[in-house]
PDB file of N, CA and C in Angstrom:
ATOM      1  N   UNK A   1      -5.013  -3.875 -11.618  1.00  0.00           N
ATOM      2  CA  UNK A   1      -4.985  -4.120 -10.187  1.00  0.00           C
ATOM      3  C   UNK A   1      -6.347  -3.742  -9.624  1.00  0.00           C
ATOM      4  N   UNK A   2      -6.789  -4.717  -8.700  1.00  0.00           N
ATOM      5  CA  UNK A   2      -8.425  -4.581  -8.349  1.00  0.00           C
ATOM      6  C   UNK A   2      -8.177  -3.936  -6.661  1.00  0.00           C
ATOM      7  N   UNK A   3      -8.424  -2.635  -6.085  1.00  0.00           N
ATOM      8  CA  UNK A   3      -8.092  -1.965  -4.724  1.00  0.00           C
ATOM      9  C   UNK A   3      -9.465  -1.895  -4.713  1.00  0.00           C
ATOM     10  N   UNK A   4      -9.626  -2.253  -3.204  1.00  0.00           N
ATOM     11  CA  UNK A   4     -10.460  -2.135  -2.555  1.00  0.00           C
ATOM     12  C   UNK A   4     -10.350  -1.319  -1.077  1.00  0.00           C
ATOM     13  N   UNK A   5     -10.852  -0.932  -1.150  1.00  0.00           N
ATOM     14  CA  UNK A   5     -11.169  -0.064   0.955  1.00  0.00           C
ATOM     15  C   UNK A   5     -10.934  -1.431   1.815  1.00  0.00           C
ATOM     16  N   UNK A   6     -10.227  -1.424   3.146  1.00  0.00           N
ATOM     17  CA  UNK A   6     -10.440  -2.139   3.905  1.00  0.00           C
ATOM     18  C   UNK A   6     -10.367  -1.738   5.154  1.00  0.00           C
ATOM     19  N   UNK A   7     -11.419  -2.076   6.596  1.00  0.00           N
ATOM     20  CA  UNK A   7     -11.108  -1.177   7.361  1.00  0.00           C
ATOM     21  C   UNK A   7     -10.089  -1.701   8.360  1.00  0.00           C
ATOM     22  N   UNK A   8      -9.376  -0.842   8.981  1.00  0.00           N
ATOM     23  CA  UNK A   8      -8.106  -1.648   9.649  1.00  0.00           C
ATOM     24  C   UNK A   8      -8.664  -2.072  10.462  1.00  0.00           C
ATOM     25  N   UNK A   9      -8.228  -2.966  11.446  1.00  0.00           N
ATOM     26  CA  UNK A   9      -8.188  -3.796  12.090  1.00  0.00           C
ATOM     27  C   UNK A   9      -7.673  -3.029  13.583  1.00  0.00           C
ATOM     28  N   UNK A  10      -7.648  -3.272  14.611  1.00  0.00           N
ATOM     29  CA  UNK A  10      -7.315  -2.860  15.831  1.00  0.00           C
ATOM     30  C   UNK A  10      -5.723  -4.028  16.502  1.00  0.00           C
ATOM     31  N   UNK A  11      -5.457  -5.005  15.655  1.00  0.00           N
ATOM     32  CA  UNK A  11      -4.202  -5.652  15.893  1.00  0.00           C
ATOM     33  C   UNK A  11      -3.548  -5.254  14.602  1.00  0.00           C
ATOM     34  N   UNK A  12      -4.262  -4.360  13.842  1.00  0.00           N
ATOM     35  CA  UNK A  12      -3.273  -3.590  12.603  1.00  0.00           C
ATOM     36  C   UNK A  12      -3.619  -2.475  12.628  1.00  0.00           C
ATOM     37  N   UNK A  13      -2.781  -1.534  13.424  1.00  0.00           N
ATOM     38  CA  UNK A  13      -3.176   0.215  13.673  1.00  0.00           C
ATOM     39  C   UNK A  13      -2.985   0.861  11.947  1.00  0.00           C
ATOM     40  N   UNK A  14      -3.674   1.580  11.278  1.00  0.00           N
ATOM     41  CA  UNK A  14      -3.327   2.517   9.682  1.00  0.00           C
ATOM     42  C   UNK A  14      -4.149   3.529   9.750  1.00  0.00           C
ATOM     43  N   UNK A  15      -3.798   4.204   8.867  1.00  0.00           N
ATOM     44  CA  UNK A  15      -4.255   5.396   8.105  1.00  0.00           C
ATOM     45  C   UNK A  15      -5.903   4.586   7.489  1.00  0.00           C
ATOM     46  N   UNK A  16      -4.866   3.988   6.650  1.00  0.00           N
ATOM     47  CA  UNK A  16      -5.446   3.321   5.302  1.00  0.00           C
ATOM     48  C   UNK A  16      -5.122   1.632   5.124  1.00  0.00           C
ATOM     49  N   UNK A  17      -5.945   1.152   4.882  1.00  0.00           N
ATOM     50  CA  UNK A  17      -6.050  -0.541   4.648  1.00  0.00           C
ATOM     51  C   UNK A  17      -6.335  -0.784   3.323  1.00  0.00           C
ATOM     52  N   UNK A  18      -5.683  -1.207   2.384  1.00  0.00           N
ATOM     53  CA  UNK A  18      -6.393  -1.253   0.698  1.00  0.00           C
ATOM     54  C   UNK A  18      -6.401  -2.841   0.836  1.00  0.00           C
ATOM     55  N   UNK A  19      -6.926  -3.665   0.219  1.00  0.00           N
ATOM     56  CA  UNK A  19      -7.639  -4.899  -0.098  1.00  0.00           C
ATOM     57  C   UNK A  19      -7.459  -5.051  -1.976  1.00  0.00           C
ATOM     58  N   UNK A  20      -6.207  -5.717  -1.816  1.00  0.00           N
ATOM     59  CA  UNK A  20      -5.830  -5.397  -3.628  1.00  0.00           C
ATOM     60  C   UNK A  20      -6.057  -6.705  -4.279  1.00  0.00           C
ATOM     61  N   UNK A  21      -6.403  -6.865  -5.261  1.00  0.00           N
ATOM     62  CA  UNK A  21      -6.540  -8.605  -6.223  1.00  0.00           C
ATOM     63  C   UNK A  21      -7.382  -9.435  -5.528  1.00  0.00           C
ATOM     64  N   UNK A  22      -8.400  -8.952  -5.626  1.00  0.00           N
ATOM     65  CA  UNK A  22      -9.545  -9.933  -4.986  1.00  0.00           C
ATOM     66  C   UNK A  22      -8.802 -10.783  -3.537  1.00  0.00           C
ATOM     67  N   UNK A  23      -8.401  -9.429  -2.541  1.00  0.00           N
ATOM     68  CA  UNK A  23      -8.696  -9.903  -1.150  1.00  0.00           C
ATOM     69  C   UNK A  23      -7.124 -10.960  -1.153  1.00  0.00           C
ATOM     70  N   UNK A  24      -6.427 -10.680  -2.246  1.00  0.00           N
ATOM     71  CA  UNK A  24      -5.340 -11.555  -2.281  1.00  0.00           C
ATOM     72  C   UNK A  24      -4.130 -11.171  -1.307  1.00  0.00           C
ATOM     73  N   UNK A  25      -4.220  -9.679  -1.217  1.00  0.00           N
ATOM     74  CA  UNK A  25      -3.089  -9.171  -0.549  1.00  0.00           C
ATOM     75  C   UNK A  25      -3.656  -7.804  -0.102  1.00  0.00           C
ATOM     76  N   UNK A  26      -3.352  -7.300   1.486  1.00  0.00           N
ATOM     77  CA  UNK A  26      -3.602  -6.585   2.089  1.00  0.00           C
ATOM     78  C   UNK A  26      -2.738  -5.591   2.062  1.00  0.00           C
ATOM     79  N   UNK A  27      -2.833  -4.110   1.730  1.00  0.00           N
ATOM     80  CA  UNK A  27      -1.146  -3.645   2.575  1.00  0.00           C
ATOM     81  C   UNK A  27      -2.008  -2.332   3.422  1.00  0.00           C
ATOM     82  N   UNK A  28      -1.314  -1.790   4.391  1.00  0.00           N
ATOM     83  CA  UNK A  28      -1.912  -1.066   5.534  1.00  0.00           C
ATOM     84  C   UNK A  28      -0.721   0.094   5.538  1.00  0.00           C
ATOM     85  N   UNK A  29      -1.648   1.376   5.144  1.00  0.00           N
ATOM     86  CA  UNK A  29      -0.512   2.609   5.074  1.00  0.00           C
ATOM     87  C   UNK A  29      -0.733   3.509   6.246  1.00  0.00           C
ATOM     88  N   UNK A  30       0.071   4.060   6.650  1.00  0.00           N
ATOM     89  CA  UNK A  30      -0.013   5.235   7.634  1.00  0.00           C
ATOM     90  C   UNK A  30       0.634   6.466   6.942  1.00  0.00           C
ATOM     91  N   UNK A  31      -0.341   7.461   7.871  1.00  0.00           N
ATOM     92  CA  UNK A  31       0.730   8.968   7.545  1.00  0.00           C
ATOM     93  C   UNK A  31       1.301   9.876   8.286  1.00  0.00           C
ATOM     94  N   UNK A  32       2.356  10.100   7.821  1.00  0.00           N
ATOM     95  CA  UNK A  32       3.332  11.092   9.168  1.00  0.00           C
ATOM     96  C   UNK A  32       2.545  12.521   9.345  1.00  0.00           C
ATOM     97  N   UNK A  33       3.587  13.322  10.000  1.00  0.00           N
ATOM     98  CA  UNK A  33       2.838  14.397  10.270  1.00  0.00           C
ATOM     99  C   UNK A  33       2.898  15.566   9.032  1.00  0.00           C
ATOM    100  N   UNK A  34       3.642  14.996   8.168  1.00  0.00           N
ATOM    101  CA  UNK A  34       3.685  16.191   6.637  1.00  0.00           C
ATOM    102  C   UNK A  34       2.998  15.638   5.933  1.00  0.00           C
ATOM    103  N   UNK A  35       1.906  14.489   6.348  1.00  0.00           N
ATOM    104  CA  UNK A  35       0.808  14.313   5.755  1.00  0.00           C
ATOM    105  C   UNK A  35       1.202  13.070   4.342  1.00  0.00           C
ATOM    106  N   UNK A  36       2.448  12.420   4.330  1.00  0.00           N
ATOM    107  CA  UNK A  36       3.027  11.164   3.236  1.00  0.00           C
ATOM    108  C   UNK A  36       2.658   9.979   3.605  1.00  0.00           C
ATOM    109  N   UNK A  37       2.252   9.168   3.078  1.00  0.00           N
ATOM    110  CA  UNK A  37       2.042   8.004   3.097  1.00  0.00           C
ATOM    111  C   UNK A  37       3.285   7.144   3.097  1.00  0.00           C
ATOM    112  N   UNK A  38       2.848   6.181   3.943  1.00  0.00           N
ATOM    113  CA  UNK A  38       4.375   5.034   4.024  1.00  0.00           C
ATOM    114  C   UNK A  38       3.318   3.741   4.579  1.00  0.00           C
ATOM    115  N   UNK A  39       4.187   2.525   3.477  1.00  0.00           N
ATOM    116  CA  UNK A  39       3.907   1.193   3.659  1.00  0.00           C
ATOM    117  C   UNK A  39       4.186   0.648   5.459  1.00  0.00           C
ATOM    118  N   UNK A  40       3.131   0.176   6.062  1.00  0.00           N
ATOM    119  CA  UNK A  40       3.508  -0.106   7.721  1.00  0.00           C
ATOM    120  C   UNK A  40       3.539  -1.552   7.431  1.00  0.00           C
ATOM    121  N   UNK A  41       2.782  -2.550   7.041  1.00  0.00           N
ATOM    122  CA  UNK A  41       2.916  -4.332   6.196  1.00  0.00           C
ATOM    123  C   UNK A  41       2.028  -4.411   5.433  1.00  0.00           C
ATOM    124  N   UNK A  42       2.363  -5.044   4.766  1.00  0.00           N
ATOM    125  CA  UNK A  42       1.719  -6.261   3.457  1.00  0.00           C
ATOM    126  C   UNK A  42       1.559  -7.255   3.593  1.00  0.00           C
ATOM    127  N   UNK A  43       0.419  -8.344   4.016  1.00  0.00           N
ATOM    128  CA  UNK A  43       0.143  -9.583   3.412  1.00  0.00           C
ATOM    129  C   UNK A  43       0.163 -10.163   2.292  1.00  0.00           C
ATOM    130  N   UNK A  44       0.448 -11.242   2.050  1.00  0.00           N
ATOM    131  CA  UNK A  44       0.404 -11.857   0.672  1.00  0.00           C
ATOM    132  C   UNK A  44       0.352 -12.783   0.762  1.00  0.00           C
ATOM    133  N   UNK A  45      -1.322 -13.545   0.189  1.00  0.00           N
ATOM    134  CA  UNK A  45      -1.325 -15.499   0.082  1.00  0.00           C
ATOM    135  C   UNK A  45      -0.501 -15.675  -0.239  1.00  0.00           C
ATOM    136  N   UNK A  46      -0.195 -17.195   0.554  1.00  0.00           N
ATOM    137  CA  UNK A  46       0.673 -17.723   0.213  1.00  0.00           C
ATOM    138  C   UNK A  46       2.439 -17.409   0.683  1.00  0.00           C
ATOM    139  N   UNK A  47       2.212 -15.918   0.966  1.00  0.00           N
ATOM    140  CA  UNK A  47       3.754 -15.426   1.535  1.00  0.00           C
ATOM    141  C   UNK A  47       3.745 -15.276   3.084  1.00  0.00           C
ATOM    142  N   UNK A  48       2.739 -14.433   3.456  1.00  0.00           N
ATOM    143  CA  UNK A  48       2.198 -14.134   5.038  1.00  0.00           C
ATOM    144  C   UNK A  48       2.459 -13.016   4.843  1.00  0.00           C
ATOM    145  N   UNK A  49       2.763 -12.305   6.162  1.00  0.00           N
ATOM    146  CA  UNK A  49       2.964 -10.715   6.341  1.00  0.00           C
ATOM    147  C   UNK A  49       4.178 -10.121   6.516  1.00  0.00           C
ATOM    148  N   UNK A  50       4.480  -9.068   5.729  1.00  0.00           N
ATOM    149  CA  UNK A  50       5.736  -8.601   5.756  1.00  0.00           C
ATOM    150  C   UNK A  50       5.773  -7.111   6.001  1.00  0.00           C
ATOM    151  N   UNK A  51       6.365  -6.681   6.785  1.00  0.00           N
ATOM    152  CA  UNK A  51       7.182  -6.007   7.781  1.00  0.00           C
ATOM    153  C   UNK A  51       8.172  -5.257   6.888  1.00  0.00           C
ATOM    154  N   UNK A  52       8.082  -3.710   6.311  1.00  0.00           N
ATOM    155  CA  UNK A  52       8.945  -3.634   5.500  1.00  0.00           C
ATOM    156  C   UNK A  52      10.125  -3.874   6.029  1.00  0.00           C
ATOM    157  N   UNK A  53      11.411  -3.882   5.572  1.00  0.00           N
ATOM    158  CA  UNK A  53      12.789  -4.319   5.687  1.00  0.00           C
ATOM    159  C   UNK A  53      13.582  -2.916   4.908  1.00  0.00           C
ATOM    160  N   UNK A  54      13.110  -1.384   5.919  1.00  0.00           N
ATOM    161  CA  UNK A  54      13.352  -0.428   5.830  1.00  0.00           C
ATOM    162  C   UNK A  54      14.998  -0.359   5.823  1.00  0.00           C
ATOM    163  N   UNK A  55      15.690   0.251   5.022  1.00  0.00           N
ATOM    164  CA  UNK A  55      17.278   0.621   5.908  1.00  0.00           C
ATOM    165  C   UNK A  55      17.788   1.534   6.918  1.00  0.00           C
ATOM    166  N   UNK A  56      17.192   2.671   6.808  1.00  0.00           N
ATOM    167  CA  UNK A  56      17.098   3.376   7.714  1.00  0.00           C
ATOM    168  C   UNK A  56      15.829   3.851   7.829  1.00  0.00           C
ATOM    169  N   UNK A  57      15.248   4.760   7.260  1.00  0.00           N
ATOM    170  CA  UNK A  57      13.579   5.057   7.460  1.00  0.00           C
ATOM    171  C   UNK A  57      12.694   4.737   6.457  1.00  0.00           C
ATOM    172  N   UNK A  58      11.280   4.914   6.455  1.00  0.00           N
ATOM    173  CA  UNK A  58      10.290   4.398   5.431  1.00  0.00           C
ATOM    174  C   UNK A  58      10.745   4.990   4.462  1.00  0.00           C
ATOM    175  N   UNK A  59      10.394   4.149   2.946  1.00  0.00           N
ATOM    176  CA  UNK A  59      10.021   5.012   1.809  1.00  0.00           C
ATOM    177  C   UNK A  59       8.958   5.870   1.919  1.00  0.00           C
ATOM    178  N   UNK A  60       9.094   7.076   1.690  1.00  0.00           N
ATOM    179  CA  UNK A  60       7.411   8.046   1.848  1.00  0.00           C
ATOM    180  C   UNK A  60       7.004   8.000   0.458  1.00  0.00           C
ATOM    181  N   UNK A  61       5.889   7.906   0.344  1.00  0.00           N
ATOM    182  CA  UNK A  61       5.211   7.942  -0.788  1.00  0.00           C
ATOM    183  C   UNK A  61       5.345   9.925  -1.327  1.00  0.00           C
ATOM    184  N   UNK A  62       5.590  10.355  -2.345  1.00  0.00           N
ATOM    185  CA  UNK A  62       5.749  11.538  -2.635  1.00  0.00           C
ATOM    186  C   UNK A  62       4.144  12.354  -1.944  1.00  0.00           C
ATOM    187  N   UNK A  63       4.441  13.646  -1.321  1.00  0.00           N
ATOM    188  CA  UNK A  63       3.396  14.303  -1.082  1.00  0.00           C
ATOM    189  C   UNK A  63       2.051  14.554  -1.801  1.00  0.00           C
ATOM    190  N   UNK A  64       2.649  14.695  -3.269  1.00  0.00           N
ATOM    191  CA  UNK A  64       1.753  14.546  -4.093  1.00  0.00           C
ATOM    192  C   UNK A  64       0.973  13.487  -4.289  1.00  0.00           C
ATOM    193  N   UNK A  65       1.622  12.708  -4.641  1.00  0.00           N
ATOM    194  CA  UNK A  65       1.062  11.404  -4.796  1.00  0.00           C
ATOM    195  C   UNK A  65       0.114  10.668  -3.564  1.00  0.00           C
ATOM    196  N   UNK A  66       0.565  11.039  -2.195  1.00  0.00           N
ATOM    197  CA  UNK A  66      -0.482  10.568  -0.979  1.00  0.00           C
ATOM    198  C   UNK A  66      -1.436  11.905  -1.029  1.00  0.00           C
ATOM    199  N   UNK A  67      -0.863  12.735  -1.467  1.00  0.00           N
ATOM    200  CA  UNK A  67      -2.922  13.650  -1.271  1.00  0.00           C
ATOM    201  C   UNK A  67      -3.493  13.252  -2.427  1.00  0.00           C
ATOM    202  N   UNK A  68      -3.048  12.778  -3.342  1.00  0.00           N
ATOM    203  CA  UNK A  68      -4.056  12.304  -4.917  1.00  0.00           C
ATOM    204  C   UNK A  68      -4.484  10.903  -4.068  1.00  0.00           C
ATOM    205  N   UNK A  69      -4.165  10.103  -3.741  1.00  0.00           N
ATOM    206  CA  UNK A  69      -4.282   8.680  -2.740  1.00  0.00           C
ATOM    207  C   UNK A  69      -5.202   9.380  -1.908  1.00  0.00           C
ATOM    208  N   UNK A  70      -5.046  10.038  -1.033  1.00  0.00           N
ATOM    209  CA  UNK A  70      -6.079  10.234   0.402  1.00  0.00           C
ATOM    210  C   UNK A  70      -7.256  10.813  -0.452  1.00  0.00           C
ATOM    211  N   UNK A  71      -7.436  11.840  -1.527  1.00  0.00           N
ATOM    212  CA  UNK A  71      -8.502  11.786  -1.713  1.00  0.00           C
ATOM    213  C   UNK A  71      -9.242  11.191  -2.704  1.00  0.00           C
ATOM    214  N   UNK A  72      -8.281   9.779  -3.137  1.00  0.00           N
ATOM    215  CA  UNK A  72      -9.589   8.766  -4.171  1.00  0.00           C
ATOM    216  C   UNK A  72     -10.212   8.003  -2.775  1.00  0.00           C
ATOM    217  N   UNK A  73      -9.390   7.606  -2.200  1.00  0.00           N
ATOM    218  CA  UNK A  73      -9.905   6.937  -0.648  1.00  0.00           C
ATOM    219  C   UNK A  73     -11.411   7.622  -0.265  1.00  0.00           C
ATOM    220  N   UNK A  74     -10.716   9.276   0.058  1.00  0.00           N
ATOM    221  CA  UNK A  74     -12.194  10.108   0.597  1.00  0.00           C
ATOM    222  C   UNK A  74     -13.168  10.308  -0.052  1.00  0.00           C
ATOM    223  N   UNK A  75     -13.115  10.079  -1.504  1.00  0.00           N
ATOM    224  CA  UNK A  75     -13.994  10.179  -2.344  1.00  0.00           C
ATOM    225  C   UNK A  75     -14.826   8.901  -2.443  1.00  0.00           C
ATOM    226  N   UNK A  76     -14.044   7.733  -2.266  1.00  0.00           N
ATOM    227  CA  UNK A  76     -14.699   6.227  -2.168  1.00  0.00           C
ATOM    228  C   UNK A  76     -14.456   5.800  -4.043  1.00  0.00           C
ATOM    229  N   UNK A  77     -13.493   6.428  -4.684  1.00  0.00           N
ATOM    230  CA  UNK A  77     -12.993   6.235  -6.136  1.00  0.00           C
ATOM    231  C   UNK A  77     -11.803   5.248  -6.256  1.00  0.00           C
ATOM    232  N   UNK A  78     -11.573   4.322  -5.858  1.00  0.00           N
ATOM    233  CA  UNK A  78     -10.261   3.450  -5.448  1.00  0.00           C
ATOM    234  C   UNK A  78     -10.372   2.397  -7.076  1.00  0.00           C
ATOM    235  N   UNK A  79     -11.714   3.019  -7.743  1.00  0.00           N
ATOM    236  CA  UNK A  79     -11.552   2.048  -9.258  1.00  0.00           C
ATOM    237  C   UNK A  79     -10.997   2.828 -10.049  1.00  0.00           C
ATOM    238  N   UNK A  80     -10.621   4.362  -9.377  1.00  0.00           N
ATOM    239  CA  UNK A  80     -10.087   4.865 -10.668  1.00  0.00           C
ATOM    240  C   UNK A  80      -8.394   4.982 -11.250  1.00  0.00           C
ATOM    241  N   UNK A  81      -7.978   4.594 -12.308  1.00  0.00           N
ATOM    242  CA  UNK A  81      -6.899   3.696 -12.604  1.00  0.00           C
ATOM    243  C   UNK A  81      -5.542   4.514 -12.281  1.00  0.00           C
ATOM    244  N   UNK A  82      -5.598   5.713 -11.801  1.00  0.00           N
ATOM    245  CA  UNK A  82      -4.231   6.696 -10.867  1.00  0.00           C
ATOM    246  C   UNK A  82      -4.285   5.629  -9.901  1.00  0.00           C
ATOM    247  N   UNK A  83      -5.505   5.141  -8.931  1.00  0.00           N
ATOM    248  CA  UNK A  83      -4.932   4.972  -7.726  1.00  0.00           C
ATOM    249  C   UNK A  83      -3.970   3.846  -7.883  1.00  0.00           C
ATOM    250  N   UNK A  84      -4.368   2.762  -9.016  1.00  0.00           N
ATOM    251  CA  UNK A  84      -3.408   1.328  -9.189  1.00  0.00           C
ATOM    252  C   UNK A  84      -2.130   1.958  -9.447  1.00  0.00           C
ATOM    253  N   UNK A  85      -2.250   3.176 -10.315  1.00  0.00           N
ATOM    254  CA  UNK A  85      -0.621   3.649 -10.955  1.00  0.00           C
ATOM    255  C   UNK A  85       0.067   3.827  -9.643  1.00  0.00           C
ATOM    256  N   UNK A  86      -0.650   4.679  -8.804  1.00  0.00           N
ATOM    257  CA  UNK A  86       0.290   4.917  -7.360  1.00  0.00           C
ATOM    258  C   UNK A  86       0.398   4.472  -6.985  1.00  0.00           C
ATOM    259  N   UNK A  87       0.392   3.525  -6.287  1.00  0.00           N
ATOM    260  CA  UNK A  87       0.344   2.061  -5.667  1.00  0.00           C
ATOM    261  C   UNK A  87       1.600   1.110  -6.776  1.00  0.00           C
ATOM    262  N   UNK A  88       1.412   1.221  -7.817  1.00  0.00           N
ATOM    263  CA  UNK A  88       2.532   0.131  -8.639  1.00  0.00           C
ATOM    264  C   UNK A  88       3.923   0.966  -8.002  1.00  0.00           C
ATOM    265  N   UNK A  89       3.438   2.686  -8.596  1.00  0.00           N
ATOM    266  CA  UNK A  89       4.834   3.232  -8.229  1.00  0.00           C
ATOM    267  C   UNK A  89       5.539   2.843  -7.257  1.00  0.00           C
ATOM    268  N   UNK A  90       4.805   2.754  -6.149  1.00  0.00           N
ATOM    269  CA  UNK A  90       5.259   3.032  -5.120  1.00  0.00           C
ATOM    270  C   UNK A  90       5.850   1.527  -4.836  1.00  0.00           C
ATOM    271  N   UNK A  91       5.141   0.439  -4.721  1.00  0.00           N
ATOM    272  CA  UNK A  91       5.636  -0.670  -4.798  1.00  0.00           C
ATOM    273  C   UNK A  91       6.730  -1.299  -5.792  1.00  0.00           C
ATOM    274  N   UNK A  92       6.765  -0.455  -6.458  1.00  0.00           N
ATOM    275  CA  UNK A  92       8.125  -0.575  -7.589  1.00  0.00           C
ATOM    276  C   UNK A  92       9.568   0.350  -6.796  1.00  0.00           C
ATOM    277  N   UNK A  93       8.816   1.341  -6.555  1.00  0.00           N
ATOM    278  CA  UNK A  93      10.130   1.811  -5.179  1.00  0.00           C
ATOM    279  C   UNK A  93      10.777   1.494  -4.344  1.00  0.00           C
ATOM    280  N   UNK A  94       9.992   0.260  -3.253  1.00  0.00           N
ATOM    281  CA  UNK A  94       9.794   0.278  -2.466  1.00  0.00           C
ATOM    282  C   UNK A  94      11.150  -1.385  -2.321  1.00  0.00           C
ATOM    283  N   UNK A  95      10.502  -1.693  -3.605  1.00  0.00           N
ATOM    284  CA  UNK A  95      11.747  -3.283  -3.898  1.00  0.00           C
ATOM    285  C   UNK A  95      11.723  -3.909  -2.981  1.00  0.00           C
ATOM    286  N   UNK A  96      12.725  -4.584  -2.897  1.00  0.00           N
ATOM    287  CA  UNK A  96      13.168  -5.581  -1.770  1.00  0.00           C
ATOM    288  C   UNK A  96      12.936  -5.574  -0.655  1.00  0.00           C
ATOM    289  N   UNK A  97      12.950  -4.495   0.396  1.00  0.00           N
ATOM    290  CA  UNK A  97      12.288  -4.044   1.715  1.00  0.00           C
ATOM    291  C   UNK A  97      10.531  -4.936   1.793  1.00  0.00           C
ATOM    292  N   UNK A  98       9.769  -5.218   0.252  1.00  0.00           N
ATOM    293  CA  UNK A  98       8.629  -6.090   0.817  1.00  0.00           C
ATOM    294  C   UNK A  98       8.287  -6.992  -0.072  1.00  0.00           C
ATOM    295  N   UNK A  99       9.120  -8.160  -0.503  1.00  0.00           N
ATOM    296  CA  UNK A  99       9.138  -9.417  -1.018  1.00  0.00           C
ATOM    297  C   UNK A  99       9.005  -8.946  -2.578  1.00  0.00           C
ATOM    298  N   UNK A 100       9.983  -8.665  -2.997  1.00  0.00           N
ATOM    299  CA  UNK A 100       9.949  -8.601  -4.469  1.00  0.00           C
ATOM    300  C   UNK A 100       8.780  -9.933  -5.320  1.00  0.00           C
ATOM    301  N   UNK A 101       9.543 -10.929  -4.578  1.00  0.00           N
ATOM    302  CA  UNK A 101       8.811 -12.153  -5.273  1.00  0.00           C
ATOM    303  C   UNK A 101       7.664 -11.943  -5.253  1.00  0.00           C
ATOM    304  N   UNK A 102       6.821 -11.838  -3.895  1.00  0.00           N
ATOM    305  CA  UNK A 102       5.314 -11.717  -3.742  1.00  0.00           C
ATOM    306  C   UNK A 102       5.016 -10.394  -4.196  1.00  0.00           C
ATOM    307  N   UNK A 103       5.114  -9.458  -4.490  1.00  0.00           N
ATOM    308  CA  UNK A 103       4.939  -8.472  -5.555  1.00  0.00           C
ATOM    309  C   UNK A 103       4.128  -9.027  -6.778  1.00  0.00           C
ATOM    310  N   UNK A 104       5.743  -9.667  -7.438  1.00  0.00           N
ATOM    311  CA  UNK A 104       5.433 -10.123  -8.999  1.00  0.00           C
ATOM    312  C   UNK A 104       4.539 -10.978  -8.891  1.00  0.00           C
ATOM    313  N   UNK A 105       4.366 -11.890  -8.157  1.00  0.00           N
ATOM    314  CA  UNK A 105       3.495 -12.912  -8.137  1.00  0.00           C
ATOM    315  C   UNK A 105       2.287 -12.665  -8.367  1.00  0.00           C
ATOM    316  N   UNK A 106       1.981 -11.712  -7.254  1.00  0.00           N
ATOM    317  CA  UNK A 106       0.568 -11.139  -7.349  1.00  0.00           C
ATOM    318  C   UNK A 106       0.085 -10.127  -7.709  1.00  0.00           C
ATOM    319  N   UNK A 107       1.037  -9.827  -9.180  1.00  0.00           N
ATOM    320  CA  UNK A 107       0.629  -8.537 -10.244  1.00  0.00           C
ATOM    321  C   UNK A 107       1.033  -7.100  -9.858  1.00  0.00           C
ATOM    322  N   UNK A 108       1.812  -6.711  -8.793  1.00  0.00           N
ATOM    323  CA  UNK A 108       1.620  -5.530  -8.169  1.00  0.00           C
ATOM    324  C   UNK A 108       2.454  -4.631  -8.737  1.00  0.00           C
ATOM    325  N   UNK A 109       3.405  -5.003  -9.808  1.00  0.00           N
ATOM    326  CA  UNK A 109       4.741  -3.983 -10.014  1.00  0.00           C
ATOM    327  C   UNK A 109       4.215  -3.707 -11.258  1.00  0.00           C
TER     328      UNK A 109
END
């Protein structure tokens, strides 16, 4: 999986903007106040933008796992191959709530 930095956008409020598979798919994370990461949408050619399809509240990304995330980000290390693992995890968690299909499609699980 190829992550890239992206900076958010001001009609897309985040934390964090990653730019994954050559610019193929966007997803835009925010963090609560215990400091976890959670998916806010995902783009995907070809799919558009999706809105997770939470049941009751976000998946949080484990604590651990968003401070190992916030600091490959702060470091500017997003080639190093934890950050793809966290990111699969999490998108393997995360299932159906953000297009399973466009997932697989575009390598992410």
């Amino acid at each position: 999986m190829q992550v890239r930095s992206a900076s958010p956008m001001p009609t897309r409020p985040c934390k964090y903007c990653f730019s994954l598979q050559e610019a193929s798919v966007f997803a835009d994370f925010e963090m609560d106040e215990a400091n976890q990461l959670y998916l806010v949408r995902i783009s995907f050619d070809g799919y558009g933008c999706c809105h997770p399809a939470w049941k009751t509240e976000p998946i949080m990304m484990s604590l651990s796992e968003s401070t190992k995330l916030s600091h490959y980000v702060e470091a500017d290390d997003l080639a190093h191959p934890e950050v793809a693992q966290i990111l699969r995890s999490y998108f393997t968690e995360c299932g159906e709530a953000i297009w399973i299909d466009a997932l697989r499609d575009h390598e992410l699980l």
